[in-house]
C-alpha atoms as a PDB file:
ATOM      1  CA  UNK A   1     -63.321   9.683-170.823  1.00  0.00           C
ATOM      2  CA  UNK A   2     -61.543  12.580-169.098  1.00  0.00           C
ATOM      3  CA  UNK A   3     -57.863  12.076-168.466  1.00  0.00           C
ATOM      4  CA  UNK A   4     -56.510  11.595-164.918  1.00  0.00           C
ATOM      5  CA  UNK A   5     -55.949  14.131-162.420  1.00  0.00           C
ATOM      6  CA  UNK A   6     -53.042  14.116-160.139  1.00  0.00           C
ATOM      7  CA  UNK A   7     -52.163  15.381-156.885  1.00  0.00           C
ATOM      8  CA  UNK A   8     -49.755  14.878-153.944  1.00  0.00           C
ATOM      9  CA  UNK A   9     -49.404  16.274-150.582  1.00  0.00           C
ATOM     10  CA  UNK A  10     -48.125  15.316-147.040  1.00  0.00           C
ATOM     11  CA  UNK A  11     -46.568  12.015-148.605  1.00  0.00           C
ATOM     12  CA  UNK A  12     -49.782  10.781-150.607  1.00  0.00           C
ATOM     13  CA  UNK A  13     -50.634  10.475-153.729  1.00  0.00           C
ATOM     14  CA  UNK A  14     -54.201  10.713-155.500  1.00  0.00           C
ATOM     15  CA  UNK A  15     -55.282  10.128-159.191  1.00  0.00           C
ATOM     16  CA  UNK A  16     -58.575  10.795-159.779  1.00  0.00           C
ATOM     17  CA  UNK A  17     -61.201  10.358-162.826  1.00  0.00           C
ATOM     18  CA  UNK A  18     -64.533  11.163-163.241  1.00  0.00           C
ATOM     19  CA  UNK A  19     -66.697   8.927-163.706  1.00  0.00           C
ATOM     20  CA  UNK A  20     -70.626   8.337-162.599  1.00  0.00           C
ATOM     21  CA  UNK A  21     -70.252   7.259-159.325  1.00  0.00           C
ATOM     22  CA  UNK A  22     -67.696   7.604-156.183  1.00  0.00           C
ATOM     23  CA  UNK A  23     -64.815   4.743-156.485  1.00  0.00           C
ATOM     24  CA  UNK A  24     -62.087   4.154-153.848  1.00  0.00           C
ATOM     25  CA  UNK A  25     -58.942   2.270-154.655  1.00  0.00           C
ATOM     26  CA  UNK A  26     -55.602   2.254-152.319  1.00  0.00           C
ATOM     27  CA  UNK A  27     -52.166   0.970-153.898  1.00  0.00           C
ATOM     28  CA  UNK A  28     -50.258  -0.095-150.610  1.00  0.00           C
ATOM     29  CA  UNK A  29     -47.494  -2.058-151.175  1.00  0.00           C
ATOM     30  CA  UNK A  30     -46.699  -4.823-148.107  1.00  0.00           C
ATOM     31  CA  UNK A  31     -42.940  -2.879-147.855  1.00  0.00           C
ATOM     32  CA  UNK A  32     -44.742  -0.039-146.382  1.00  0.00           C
ATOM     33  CA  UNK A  33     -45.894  -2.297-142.988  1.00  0.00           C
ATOM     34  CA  UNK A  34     -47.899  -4.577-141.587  1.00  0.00           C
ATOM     35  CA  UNK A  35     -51.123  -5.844-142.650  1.00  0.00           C
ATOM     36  CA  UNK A  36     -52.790  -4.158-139.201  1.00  0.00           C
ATOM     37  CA  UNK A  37     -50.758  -0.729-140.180  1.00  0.00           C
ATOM     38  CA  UNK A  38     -51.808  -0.834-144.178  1.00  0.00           C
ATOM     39  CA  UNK A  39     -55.634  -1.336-143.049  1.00  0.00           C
ATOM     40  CA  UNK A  40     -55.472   1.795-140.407  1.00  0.00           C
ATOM     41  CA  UNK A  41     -54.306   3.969-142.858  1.00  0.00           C
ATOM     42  CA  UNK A  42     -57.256   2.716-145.640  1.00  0.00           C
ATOM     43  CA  UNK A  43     -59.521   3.061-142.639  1.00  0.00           C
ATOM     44  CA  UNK A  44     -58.481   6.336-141.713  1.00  0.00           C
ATOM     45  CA  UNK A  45     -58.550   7.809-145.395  1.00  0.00           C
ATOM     46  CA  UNK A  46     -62.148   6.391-145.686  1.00  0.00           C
ATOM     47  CA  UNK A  47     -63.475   7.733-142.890  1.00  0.00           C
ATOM     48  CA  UNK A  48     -62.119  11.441-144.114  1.00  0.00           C
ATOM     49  CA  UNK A  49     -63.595  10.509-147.311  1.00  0.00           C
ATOM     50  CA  UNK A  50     -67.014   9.975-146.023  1.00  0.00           C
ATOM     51  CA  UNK A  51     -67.021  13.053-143.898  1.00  0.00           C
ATOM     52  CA  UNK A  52     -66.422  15.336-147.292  1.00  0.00           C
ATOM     53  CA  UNK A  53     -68.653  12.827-149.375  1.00  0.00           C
ATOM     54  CA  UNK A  54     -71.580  13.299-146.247  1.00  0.00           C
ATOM     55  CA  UNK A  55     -74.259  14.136-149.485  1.00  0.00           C
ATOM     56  CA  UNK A  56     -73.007  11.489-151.682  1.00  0.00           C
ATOM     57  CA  UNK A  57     -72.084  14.369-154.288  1.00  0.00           C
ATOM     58  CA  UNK A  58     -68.648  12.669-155.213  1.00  0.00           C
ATOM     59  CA  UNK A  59     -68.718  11.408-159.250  1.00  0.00           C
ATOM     60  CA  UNK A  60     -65.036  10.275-159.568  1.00  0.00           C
ATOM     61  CA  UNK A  61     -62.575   7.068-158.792  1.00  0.00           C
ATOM     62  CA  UNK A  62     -59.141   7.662-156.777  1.00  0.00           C
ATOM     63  CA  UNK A  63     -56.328   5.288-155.714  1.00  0.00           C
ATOM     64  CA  UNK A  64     -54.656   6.611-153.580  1.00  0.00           C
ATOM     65  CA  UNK A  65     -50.884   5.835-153.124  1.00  0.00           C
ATOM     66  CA  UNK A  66     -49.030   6.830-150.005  1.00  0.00           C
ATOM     67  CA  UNK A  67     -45.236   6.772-149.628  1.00  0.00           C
ATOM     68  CA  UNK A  68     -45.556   6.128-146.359  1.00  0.00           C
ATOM     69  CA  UNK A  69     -48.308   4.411-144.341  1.00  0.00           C
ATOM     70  CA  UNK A  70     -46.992   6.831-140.739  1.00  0.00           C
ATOM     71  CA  UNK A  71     -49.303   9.168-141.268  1.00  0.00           C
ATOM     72  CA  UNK A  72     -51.354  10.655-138.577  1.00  0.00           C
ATOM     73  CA  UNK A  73     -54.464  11.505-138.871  1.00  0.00           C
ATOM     74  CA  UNK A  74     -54.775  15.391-139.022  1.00  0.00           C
ATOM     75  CA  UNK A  75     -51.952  15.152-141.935  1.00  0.00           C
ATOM     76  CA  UNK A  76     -54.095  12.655-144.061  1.00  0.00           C
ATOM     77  CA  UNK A  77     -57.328  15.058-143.327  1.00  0.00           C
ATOM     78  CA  UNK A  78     -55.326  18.057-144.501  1.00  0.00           C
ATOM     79  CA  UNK A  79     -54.219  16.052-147.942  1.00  0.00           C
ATOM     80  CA  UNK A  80     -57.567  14.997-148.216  1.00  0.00           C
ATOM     81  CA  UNK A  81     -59.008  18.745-148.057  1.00  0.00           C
ATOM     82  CA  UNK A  82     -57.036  20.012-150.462  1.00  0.00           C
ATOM     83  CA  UNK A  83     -57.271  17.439-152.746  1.00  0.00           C
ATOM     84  CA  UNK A  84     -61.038  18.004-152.945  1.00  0.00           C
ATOM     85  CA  UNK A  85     -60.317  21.748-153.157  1.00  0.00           C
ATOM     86  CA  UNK A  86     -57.880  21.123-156.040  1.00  0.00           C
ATOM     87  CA  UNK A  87     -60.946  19.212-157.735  1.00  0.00           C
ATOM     88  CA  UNK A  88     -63.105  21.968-157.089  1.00  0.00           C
ATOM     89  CA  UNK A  89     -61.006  24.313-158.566  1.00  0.00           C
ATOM     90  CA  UNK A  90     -60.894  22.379-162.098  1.00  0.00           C
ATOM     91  CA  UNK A  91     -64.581  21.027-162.571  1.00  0.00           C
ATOM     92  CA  UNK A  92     -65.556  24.701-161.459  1.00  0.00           C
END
C-alpha cells in the first residue's frame, strides 16, 4: 500500500490513501461544537466532495480533520479544490 498523503489548508486537515474505491472519514472531536454544528460541517464537506467526485473517478480514503468546525462554506470549497489539485499533481 502507498503511504499517506497529507495536506492542510484554511484550518483542515486531509490524509489521503489510495485505495480501490472513494472512502470518507471525518475526525471531529465533540470540543469543536455541537452535535448540529459537527454534522453541518460533514454535510457541507460531502456535498463539495460529490460535486468534484460528479464521475465517480475518486480511488482513495480521506479523514478529514478540521481545527475548527466555523468554517463557511466557500473556505471549505477552496480547501477542498486544492486538495484535489495537490492529488493531481502527485498521481500525474
Amino acid at each position: 500500500t502507498s503511504s499517506p498523503k497529507k495536506f492542510s489548508k484554511n484550518g483542515i486537515y486531509f490524509i489521503s490513501r489510495e485505495c480501490d474505491k472513494f472512502l470518507l472519514g471525518f475526525v471531529i472531536p465533540k470540543s469543536l461544537g455541537s452535535a448540529s454544528l459537527r454534522n453541518r460541517f460533514k454535510r457541507r464537506c460531502r456535498s463539495v466532495l460529490q460535486q468534484f467526485n460528479k464521475n465517480d473517478d475518486f480511488s482513495f480514503g480521506v479523514i478529514v480533520k478540521p481545527k475548527t468546525i466555523n468554517i463557511n462554506y466557500g473556505d471549505i470549497e477552496g480547501s477542498i479544490a486544492l486538495w484535489v489539485n495537490s492529488l493531481k499533481k502527485i498521481s500525474s
